[in-house]
N, C-alpha and C. Protein backbone atom coordinates (compact mmCIF):
# COMPACT_ATOMS: atom_id res chain seq x y z
N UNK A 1 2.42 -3.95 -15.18
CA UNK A 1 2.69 -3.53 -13.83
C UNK A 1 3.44 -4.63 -13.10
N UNK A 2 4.39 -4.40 -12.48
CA UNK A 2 5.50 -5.23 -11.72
C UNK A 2 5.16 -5.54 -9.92
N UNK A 3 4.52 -6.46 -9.45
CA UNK A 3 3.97 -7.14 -8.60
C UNK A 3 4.90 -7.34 -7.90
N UNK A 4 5.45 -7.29 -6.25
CA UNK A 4 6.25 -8.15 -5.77
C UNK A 4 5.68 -8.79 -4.63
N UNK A 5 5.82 -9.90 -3.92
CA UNK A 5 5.57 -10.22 -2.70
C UNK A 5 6.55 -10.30 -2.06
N UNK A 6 6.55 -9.37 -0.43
CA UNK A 6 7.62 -8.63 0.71
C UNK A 6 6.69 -9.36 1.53
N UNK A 7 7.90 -9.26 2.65
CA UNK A 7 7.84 -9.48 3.99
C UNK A 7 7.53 -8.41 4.68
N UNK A 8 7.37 -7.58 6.13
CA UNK A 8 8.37 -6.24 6.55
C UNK A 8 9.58 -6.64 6.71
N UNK A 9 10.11 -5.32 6.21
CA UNK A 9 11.33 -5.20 6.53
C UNK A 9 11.93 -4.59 7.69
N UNK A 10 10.89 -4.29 8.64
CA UNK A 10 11.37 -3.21 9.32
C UNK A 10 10.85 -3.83 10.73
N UNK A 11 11.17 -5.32 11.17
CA UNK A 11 11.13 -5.69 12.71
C UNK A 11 9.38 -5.68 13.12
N UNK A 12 9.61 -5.84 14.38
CA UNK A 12 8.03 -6.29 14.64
C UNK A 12 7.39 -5.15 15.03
N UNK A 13 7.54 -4.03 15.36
CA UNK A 13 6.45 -3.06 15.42
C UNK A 13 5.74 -3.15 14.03
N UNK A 14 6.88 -3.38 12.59
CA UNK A 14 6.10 -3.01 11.56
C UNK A 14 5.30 -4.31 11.04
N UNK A 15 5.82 -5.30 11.64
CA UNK A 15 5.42 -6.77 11.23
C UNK A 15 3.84 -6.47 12.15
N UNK A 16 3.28 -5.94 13.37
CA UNK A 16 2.07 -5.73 13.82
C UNK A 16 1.15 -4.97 12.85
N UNK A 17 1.70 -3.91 11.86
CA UNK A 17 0.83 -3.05 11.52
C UNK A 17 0.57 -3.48 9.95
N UNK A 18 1.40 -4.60 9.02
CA UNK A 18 1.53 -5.27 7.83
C UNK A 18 1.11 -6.44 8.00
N UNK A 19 -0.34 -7.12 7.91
CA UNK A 19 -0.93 -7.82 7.39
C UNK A 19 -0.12 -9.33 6.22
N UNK A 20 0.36 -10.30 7.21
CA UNK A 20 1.30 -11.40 6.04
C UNK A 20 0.51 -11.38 4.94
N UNK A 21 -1.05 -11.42 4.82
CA UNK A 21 -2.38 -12.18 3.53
C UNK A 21 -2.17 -10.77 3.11
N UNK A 22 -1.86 -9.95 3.10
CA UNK A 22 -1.48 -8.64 2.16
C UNK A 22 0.23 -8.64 1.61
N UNK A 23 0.16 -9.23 0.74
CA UNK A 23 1.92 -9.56 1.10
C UNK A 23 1.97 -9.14 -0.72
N UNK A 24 0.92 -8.59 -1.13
CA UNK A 24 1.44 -8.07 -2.35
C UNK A 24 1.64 -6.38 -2.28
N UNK A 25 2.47 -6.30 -3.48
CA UNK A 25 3.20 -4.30 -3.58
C UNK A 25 3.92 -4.39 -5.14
N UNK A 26 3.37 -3.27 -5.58
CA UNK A 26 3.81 -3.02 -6.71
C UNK A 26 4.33 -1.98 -6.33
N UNK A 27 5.15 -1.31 -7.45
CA UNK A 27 5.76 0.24 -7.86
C UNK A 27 5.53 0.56 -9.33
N UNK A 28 4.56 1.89 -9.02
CA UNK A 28 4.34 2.54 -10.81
C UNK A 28 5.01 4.12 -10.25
N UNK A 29 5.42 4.03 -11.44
CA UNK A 29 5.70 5.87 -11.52
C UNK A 29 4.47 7.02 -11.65
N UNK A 30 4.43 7.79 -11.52
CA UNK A 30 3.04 8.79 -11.59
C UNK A 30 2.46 9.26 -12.30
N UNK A 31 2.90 8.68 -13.58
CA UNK A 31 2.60 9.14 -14.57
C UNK A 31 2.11 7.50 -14.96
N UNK A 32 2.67 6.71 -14.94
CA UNK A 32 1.66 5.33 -14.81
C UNK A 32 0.55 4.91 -13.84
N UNK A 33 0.72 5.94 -12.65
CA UNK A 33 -0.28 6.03 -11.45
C UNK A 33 -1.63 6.20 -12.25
N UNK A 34 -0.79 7.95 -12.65
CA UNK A 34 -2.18 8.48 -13.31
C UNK A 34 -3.14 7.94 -14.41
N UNK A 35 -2.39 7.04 -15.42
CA UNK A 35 -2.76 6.47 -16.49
C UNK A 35 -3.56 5.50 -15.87
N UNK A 36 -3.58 4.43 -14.79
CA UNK A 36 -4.16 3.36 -14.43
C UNK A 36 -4.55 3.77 -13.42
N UNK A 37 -4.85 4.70 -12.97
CA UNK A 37 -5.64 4.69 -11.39
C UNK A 37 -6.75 4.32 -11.29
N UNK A 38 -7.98 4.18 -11.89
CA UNK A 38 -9.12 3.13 -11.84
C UNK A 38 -8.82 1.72 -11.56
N UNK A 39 -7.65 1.18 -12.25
CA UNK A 39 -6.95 -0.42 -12.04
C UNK A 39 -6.47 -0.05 -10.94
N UNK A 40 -5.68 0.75 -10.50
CA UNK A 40 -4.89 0.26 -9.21
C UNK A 40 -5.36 0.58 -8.08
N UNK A 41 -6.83 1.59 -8.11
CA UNK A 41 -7.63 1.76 -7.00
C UNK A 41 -8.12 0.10 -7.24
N UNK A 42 -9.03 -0.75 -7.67
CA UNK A 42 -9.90 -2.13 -7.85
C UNK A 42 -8.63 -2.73 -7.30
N UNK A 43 -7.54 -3.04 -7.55
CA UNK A 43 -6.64 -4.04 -6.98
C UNK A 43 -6.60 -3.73 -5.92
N UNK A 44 -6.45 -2.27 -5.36
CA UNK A 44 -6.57 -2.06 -3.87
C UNK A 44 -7.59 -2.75 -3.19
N UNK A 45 -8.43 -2.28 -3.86
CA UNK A 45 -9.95 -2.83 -2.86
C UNK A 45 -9.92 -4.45 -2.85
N UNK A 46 -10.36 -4.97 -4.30
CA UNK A 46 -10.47 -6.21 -4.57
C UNK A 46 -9.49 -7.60 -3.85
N UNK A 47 -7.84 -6.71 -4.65
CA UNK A 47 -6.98 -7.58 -4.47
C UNK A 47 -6.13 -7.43 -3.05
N UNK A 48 -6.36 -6.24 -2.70
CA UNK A 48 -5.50 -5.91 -1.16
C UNK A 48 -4.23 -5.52 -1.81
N UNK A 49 -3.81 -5.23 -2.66
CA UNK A 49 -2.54 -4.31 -3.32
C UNK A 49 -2.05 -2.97 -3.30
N UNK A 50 -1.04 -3.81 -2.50
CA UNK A 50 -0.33 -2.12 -2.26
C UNK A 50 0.42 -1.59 -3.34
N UNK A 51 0.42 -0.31 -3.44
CA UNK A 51 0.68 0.46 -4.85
C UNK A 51 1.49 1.83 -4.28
N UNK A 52 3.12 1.24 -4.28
CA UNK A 52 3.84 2.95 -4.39
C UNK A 52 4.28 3.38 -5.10
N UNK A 53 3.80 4.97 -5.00
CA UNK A 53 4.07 5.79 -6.35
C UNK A 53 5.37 6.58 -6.13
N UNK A 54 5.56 6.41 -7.43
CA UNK A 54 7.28 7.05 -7.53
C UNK A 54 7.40 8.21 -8.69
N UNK A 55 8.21 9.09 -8.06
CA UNK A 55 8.78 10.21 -8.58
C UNK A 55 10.09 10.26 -9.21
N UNK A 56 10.25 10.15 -10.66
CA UNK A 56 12.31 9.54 -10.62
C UNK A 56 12.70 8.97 -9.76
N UNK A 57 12.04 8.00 -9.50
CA UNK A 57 12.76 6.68 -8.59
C UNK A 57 12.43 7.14 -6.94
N UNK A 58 11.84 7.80 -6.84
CA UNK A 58 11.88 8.34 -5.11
C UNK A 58 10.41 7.72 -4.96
N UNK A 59 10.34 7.12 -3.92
CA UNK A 59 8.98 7.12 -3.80
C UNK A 59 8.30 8.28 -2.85
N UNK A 60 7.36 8.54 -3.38
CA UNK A 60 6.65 9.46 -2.92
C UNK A 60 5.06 9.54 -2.30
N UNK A 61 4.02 8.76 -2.44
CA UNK A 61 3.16 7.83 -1.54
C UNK A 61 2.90 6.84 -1.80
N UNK A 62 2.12 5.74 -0.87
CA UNK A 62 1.77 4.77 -0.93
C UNK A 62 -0.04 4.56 -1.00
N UNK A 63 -0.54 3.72 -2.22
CA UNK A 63 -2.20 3.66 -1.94
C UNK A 63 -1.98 2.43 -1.73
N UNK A 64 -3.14 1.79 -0.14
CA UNK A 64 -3.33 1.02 0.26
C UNK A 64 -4.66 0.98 0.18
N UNK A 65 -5.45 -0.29 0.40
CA UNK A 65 -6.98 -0.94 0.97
C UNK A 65 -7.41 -0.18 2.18
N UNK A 66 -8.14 0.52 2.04
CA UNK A 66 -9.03 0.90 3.27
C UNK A 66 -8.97 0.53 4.76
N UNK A 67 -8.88 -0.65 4.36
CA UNK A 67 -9.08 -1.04 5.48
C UNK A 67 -7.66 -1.60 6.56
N UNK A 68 -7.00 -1.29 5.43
CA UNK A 68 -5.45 -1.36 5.95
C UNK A 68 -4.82 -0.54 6.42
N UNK A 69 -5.47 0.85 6.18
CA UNK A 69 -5.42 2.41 6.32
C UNK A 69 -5.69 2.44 7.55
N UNK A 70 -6.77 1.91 8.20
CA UNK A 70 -7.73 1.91 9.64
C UNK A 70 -6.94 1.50 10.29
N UNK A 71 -6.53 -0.01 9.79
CA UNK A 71 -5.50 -0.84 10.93
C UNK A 71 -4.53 0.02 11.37
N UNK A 72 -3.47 0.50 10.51
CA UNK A 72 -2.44 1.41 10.68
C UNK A 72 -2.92 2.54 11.59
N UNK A 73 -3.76 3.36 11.37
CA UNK A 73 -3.89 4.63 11.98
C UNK A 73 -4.53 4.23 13.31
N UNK A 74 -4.85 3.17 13.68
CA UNK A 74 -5.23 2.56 14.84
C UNK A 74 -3.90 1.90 15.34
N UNK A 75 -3.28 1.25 15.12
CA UNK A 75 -2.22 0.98 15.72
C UNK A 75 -1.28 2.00 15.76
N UNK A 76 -1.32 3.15 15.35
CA UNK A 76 -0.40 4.43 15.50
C UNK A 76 -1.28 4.96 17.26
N UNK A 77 -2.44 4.40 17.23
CA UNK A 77 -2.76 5.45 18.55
C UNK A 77 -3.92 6.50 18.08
N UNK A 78 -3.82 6.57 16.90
CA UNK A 78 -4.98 8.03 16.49
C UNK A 78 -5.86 7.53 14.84
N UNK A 79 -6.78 6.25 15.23
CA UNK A 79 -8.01 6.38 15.09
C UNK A 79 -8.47 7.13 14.19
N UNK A 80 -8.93 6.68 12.56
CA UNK A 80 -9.91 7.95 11.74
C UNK A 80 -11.13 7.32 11.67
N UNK A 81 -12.02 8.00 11.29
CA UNK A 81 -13.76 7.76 11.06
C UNK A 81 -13.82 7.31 10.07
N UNK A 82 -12.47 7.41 8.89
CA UNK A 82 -13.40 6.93 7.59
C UNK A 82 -14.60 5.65 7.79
């Protein structure tokens, strides 16, 4: 699995909602999603690794840490219970 460490790229609204000590992201395809998803859920949790999944090169979602999920949907304004 191919690891990178990013910045945002996308100015400071997104630099508020991206965590610098989370500064790792991989890309698997979905069919490598599916094969390792026990590993790349534990890196989520454990390691704080972000993991986007790709469709022939498109990406198509992103699994993040829990708790990175919260931050975001709280800084969007709308708050979940998980």
């Amino acid at each position: 699995m191919k690891t990178e460490s990013r910045g945002s790229p996308h100015g400071s609204s997104a630099e508020k909602l991206y965590d610098p000590a989370v500064a790792k992201m991989q890309r698997l395809s979905v069919e490598n999603a599916r094969k390792t998803f026990g590993e790349v859920l534990r890196k989520a949790a454990e390691e704080k690794l972000h993991t986007v999944v790709t469709r022939h090169g498109a990406d198509m979602g992103v699994l993040v840490p829990v708790e990175d999920y919260k931050r975001y949907r709280e800084q969007d304004g709308d708050p979940t219970e998980l």
